[in-house]
C-alpha atoms as a PDB file:
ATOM      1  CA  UNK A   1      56.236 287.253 242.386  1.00  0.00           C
ATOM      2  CA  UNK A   2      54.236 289.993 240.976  1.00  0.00           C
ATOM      3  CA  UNK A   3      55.211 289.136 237.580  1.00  0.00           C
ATOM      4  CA  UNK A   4      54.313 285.677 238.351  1.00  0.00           C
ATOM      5  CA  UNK A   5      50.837 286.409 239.347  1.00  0.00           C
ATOM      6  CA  UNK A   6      50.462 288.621 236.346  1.00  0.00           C
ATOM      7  CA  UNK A   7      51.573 286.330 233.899  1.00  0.00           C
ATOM      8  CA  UNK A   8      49.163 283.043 235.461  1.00  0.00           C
ATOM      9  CA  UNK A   9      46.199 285.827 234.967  1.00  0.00           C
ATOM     10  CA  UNK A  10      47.047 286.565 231.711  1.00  0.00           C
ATOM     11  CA  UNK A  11      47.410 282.921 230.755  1.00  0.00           C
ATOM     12  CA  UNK A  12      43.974 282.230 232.414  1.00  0.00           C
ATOM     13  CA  UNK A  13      42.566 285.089 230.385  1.00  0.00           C
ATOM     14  CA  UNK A  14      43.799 283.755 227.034  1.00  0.00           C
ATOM     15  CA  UNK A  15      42.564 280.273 227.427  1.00  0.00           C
ATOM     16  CA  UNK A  16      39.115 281.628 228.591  1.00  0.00           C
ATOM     17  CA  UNK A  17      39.280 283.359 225.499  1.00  0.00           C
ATOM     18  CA  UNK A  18      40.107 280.667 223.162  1.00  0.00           C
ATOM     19  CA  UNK A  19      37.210 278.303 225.119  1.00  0.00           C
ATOM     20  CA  UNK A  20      34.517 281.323 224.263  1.00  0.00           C
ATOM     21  CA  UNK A  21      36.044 280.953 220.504  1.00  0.00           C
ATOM     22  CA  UNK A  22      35.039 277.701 220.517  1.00  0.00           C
ATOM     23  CA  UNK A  23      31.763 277.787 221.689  1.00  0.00           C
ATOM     24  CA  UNK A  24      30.361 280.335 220.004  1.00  0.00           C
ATOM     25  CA  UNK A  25      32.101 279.600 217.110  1.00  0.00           C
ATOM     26  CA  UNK A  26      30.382 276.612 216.665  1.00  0.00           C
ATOM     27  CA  UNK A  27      32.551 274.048 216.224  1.00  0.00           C
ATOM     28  CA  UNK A  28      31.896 271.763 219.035  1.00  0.00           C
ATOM     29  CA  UNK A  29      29.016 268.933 217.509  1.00  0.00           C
ATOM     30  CA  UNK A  30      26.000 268.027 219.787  1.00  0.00           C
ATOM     31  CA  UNK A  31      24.765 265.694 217.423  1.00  0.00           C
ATOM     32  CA  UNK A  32      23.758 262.197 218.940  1.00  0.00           C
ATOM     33  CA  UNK A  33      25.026 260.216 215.766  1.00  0.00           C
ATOM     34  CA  UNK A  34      28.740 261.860 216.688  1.00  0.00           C
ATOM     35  CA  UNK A  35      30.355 260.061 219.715  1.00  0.00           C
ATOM     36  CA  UNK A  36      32.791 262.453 221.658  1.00  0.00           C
ATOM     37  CA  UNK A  37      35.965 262.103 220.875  1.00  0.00           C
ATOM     38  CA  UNK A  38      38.468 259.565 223.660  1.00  0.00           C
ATOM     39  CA  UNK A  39      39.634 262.489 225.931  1.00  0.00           C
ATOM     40  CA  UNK A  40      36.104 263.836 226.132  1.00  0.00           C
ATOM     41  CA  UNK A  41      34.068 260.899 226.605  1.00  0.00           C
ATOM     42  CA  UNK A  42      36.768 259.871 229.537  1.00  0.00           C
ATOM     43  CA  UNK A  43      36.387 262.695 231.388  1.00  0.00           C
ATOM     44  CA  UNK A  44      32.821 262.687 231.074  1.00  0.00           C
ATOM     45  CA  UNK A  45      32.274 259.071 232.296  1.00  0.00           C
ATOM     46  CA  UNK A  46      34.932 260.231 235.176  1.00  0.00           C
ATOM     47  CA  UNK A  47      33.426 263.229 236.187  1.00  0.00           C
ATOM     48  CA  UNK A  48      29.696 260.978 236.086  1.00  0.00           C
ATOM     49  CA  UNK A  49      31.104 257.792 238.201  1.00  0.00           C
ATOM     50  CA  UNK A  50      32.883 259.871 241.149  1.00  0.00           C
ATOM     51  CA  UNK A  51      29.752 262.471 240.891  1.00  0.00           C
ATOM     52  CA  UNK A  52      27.656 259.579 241.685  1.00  0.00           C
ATOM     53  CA  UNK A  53      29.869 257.603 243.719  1.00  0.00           C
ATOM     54  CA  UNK A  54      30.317 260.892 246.443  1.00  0.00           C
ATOM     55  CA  UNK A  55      26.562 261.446 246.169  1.00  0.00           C
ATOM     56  CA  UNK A  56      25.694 257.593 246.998  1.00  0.00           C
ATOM     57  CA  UNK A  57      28.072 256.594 249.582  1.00  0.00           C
ATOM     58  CA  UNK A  58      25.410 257.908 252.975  1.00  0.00           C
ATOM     59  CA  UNK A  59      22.724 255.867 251.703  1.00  0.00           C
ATOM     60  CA  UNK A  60      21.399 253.071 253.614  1.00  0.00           C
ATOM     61  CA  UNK A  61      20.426 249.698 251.714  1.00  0.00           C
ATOM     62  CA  UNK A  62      17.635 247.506 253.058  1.00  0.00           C
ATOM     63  CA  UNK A  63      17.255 244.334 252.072  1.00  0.00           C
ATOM     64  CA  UNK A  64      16.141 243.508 248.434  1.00  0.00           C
ATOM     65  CA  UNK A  65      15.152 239.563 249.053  1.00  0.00           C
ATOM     66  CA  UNK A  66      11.659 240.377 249.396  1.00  0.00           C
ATOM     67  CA  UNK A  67       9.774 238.596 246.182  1.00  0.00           C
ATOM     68  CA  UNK A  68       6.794 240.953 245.871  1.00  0.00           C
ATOM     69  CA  UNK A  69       9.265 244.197 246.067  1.00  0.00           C
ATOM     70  CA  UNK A  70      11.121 241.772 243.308  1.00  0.00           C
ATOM     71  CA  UNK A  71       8.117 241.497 241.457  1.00  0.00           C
ATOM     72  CA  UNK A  72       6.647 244.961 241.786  1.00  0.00           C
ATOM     73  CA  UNK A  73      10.071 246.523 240.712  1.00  0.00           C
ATOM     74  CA  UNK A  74       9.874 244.356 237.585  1.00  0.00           C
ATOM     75  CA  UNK A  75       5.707 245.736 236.684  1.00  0.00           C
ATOM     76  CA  UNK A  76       7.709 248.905 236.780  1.00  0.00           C
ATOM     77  CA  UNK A  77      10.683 248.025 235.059  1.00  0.00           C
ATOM     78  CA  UNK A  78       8.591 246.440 232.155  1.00  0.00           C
ATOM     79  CA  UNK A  79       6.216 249.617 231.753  1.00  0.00           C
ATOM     80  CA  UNK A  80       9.388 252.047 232.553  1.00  0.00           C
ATOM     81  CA  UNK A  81      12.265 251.369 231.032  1.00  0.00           C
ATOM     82  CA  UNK A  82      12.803 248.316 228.559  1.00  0.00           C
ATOM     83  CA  UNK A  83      12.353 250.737 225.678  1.00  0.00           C
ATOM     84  CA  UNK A  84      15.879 251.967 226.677  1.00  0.00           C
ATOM     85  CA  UNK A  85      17.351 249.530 228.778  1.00  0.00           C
ATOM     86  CA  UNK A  86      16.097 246.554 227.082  1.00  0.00           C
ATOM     87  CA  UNK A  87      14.625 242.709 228.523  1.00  0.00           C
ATOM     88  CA  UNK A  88      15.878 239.343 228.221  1.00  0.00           C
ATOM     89  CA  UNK A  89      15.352 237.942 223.900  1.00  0.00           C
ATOM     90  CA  UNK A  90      13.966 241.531 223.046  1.00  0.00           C
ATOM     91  CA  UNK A  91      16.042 243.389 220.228  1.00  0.00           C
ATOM     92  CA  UNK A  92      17.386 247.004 219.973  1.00  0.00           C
ATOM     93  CA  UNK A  93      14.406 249.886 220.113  1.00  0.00           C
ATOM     94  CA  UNK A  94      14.875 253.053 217.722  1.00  0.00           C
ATOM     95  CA  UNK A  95      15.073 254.700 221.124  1.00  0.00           C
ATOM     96  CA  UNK A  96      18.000 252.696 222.914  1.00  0.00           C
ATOM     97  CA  UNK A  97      19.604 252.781 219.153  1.00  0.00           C
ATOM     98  CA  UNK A  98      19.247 256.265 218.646  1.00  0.00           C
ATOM     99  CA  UNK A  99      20.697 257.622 221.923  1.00  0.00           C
ATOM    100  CA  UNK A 100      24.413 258.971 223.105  1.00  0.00           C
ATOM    101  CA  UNK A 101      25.685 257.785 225.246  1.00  0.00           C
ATOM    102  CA  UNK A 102      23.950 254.817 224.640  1.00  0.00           C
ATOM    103  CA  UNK A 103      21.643 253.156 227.301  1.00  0.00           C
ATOM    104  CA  UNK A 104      23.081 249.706 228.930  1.00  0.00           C
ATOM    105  CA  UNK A 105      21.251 246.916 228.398  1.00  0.00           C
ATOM    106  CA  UNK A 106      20.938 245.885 231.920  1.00  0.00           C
ATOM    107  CA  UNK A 107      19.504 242.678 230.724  1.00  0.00           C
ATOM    108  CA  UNK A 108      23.020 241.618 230.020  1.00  0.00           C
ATOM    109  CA  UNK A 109      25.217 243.930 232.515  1.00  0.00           C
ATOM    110  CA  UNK A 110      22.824 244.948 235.021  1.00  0.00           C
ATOM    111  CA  UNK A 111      23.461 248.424 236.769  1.00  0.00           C
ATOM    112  CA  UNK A 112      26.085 249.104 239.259  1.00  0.00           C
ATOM    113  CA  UNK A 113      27.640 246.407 241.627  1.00  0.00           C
ATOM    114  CA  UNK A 114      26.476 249.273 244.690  1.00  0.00           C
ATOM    115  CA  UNK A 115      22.926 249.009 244.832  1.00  0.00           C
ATOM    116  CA  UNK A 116      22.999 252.607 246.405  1.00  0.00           C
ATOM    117  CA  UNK A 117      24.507 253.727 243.271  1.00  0.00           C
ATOM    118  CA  UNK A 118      21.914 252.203 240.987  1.00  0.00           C
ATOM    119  CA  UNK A 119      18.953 253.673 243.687  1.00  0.00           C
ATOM    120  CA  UNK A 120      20.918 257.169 243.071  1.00  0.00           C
ATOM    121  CA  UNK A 121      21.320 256.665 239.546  1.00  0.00           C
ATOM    122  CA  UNK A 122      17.181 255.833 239.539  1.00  0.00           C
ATOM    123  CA  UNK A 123      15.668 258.550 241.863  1.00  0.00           C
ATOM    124  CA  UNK A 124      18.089 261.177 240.452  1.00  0.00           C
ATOM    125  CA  UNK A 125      18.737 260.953 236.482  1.00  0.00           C
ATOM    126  CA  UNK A 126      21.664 261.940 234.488  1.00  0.00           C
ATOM    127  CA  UNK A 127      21.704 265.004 232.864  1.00  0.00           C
ATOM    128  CA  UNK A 128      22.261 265.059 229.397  1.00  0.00           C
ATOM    129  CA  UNK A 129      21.988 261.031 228.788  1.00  0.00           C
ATOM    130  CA  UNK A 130      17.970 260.385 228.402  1.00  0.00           C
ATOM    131  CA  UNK A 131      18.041 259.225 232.136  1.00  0.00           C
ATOM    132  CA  UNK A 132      15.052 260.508 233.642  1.00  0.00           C
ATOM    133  CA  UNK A 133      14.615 261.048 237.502  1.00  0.00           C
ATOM    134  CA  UNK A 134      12.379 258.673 238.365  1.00  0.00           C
ATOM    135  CA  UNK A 135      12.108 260.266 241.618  1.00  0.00           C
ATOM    136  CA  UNK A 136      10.159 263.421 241.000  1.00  0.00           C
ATOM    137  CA  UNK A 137       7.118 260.493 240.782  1.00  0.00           C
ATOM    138  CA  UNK A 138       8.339 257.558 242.536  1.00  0.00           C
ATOM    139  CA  UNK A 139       8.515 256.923 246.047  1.00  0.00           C
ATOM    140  CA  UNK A 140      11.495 255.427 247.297  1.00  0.00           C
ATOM    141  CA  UNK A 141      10.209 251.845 247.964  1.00  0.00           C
ATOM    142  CA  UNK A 142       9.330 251.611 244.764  1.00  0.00           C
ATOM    143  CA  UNK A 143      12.492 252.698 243.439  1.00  0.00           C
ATOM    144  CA  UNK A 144      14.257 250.081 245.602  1.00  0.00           C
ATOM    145  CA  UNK A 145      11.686 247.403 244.476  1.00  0.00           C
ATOM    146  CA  UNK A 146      13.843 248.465 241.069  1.00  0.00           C
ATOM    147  CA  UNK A 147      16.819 248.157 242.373  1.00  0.00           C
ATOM    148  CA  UNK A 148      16.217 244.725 244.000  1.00  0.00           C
ATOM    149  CA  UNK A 149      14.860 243.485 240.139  1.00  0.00           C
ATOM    150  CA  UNK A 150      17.529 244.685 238.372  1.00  0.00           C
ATOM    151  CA  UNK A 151      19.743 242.431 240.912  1.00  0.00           C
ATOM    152  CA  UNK A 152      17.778 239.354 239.616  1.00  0.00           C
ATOM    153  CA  UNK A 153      17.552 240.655 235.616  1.00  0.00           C
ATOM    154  CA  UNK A 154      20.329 239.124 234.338  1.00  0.00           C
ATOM    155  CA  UNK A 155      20.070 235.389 235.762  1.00  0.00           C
ATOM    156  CA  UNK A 156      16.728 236.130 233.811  1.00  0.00           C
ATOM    157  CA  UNK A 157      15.860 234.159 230.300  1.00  0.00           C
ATOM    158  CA  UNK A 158      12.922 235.456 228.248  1.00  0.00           C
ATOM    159  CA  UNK A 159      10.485 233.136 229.843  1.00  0.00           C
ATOM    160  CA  UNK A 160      11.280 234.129 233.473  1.00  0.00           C
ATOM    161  CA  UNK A 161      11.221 237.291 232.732  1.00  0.00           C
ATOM    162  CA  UNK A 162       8.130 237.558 230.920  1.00  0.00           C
ATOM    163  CA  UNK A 163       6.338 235.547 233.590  1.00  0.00           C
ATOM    164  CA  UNK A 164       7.313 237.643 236.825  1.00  0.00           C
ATOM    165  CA  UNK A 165       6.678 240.458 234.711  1.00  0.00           C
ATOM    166  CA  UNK A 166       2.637 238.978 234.388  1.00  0.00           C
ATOM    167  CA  UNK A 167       2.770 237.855 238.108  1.00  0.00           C
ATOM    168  CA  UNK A 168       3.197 241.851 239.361  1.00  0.00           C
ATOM    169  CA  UNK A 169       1.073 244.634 239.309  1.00  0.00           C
ATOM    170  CA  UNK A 170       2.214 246.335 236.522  1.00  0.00           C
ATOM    171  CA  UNK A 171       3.203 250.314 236.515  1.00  0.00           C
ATOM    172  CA  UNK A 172       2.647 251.409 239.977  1.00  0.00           C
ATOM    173  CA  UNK A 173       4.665 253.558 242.123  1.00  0.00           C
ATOM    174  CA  UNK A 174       3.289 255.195 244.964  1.00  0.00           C
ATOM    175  CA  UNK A 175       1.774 258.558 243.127  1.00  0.00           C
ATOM    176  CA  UNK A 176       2.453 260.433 240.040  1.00  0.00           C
ATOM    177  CA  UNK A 177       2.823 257.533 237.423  1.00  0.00           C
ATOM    178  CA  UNK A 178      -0.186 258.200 234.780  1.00  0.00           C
ATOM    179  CA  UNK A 179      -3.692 256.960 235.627  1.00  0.00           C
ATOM    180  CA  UNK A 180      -3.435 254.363 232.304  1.00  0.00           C
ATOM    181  CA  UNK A 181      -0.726 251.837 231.402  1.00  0.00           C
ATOM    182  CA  UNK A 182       1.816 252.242 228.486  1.00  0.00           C
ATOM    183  CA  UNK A 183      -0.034 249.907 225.750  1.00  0.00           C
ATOM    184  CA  UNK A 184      -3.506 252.124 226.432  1.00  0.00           C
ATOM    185  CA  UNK A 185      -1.831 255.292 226.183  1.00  0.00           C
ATOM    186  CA  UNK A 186      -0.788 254.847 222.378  1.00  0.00           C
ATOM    187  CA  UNK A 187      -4.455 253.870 221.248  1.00  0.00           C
ATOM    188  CA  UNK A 188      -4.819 250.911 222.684  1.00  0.00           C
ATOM    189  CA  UNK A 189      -7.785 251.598 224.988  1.00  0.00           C
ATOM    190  CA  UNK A 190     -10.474 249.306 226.093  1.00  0.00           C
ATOM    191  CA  UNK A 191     -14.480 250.929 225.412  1.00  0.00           C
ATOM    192  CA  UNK A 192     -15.399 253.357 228.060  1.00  0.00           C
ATOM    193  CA  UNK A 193     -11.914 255.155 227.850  1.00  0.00           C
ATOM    194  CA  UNK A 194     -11.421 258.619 227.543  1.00  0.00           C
ATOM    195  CA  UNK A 195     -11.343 258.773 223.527  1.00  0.00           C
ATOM    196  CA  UNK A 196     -14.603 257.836 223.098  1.00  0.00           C
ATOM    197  CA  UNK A 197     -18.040 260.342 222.979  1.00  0.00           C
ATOM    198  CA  UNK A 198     -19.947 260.796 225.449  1.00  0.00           C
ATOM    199  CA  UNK A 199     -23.185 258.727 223.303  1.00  0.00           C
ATOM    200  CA  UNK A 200     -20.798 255.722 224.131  1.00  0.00           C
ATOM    201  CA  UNK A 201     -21.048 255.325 219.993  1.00  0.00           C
ATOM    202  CA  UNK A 202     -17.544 255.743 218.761  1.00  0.00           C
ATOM    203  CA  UNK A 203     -13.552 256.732 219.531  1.00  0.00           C
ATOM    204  CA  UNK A 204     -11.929 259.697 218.609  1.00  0.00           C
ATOM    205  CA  UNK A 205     -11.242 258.927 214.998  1.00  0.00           C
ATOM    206  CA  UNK A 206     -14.131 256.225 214.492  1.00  0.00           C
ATOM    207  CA  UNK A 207     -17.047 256.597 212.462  1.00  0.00           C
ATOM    208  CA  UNK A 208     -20.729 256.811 214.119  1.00  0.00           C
ATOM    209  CA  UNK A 209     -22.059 253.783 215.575  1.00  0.00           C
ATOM    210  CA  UNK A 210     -25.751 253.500 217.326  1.00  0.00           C
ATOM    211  CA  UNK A 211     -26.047 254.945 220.553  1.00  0.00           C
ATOM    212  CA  UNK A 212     -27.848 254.023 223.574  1.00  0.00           C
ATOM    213  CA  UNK A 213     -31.634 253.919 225.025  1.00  0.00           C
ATOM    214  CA  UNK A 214     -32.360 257.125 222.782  1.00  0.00           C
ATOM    215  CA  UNK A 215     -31.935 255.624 219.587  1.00  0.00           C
ATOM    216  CA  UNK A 216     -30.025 258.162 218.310  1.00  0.00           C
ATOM    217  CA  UNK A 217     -26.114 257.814 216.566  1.00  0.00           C
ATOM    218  CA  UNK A 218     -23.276 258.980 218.341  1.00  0.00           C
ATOM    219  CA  UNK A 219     -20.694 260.739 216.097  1.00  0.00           C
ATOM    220  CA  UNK A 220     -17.036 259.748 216.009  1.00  0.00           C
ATOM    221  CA  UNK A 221     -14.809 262.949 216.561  1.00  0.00           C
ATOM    222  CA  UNK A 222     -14.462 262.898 213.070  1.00  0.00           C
ATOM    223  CA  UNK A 223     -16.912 260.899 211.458  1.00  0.00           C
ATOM    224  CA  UNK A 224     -19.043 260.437 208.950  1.00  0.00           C
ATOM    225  CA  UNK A 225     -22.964 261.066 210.406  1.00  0.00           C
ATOM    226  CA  UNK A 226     -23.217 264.389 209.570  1.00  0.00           C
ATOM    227  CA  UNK A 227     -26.184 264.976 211.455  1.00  0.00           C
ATOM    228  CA  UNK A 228     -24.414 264.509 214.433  1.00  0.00           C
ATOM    229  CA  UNK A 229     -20.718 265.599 213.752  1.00  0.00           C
ATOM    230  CA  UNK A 230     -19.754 268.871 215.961  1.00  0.00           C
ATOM    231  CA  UNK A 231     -18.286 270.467 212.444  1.00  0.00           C
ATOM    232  CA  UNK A 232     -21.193 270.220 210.703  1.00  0.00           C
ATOM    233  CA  UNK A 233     -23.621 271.248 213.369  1.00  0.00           C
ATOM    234  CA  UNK A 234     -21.394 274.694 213.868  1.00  0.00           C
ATOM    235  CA  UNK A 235     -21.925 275.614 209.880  1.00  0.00           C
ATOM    236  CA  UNK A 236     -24.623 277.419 208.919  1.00  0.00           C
ATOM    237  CA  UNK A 237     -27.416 275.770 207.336  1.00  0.00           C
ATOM    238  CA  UNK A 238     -28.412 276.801 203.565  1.00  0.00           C
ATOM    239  CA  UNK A 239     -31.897 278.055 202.796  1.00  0.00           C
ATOM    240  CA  UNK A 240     -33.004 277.175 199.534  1.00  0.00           C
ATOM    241  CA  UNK A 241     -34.307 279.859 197.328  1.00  0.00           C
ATOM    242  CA  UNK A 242     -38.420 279.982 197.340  1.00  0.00           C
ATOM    243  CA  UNK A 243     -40.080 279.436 193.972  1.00  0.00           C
ATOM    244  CA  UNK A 244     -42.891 282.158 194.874  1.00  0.00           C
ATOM    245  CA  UNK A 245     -45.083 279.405 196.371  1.00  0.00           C
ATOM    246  CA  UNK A 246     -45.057 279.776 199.898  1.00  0.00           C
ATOM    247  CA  UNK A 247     -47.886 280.983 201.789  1.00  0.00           C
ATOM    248  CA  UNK A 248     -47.697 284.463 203.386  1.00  0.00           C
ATOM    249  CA  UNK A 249     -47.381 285.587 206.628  1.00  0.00           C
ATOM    250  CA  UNK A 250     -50.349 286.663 208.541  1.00  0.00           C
ATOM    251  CA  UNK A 251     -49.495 290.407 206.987  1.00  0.00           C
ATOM    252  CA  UNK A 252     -50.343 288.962 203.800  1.00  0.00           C
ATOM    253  CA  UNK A 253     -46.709 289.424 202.941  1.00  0.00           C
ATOM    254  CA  UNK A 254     -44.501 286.924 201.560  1.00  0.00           C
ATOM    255  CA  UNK A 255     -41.992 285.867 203.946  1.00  0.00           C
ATOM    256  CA  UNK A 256     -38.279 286.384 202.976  1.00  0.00           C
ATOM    257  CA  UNK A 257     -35.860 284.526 201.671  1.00  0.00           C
ATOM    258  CA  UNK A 258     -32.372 284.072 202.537  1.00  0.00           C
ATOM    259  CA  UNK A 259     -29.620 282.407 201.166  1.00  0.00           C
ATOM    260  CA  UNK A 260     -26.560 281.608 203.034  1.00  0.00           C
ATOM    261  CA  UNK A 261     -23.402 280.575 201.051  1.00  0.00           C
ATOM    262  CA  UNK A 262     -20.486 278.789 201.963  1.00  0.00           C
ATOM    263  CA  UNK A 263     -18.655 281.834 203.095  1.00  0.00           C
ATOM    264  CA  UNK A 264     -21.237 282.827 206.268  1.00  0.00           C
ATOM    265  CA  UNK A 265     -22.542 285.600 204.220  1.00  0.00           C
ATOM    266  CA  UNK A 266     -26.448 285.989 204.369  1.00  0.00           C
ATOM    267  CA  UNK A 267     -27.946 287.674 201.692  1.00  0.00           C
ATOM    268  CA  UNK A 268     -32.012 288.384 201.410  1.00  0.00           C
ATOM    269  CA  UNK A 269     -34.011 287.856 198.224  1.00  0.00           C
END
């Protein structure tokens, strides 16, 4: 028995060894454009299902008729997720292309047939698949307002879609989703948003435009008044040299003169 027991630890040892090889040997790929190979990705989407299956199976379901949860979950779903997951008519992203494993469209398949799994699935993430957990910002209604969409997204054609998408509220969930939607957060923001100067003349990267009661130009971050652009006013301004004809001060004495080059170096004539 001894022997046994000796022999299993040994055996144990060795393959622990030959795993560490591996590893740090470098030989396993990460890379997203190489798919595991069968025996991997089995045991991966094995080891995901019953993961999420044992961690769903207490959770209560309410009911998910309600149209405005329906039509909130799809505001959400629209400013959430279609980059991955895709709507009815719209192509492939770079995004749900470029991923492993790649995202579902649920447009087609929809989630899970358990609509505990698919709340799970939403509140919690996946590690190492791109699913974020939606919960760390999302109060639960919301994320059943989701779930009770994602029910109705694949009886969905474009049109449908597209219309209960415009009839909801758009990306709200309770606390913790940003303060601006999607389309204004990649430079698509209405006058008065936080790009613009405080003149109310220009966005970040505009050029000056007239400013208010003052009369004065407000200067785009980078722009071109150069009167009133930050960078210029930090630089030192240039005294030209005197000719000999200035007046003197009230010593008689001619004031000095100073030129300052490029560099920040002052130097007195």
């Amino acid at each position: 028995m001894k022997r046994i027991i000796i022999s299993f630890a040994a055996f144990c040892a060795l393959g622990l060894l030959v795993v560490a090889g591996v590893v740090f040997s470098g030989l396993i790929s990460v890379a997203a454009d190489d798919p595991h190979t069968g025996v991997v990705h089995a045991f991966l989407e094995t080891a995901r299902n019953r993961s999420i299956e044992a961690r769903s199976e207490d959770i209560a379901v309410p009911s998910l008729d309600d149209e405005d949860q329906i039509r909130a979950g799809a505001g959400n779903y629209d400013s959430m997720c279609v980059g991955c997951h895709l709507a009815p008519g719209m192509a492939e992203t770079e995004l749900s292309n470029g991923l492993y494993p790649a995202p579902p469209s649920l447009a087609e398949a929809g989630l899970y047939d358990d609509p505990a799994k698919t709340f799970w699935v939403i509140k919690h993430g996946i590690k190492a698949t791109g699913m974020p957990a939606w919960g760390k910002s999302m109060a639960d209604p919301y994320i059943w307002g989701m779930v009770a969409f994602l029910q109705k997204l694949p009886e969905l054609d474009e049109g449908a879609y597209r219309a209960l998408v415009a009839s909801s509220g758009g990306h709200q969930h309770g606390g913790g989703e940003t303060p601006a939607g999607h389309s204004e957060q990649h430079g698509e923001m209405a006058s008065g948003d936080h790009h613009q100067g405080d003149s109310g003349g220009s966005d970040h990267h505009g050029s000056s435009s007239t400013g208010g009661a003052s009369g004065q130009s407000g200067s785009g971050h980078h722009g071109n008044n150069e009167s009133d652009d930050h960078h210029a006013s930090e630089e030192p301004q240039a005294v030209e040299h005197s000719n000999g004809s200035d007046s003197a001060d009230a010593e008689g004495k001619s004031p000095s003169k100073n030129h300052v080059h490029a560099d920040g170096k002052q130097h007195e004539h």
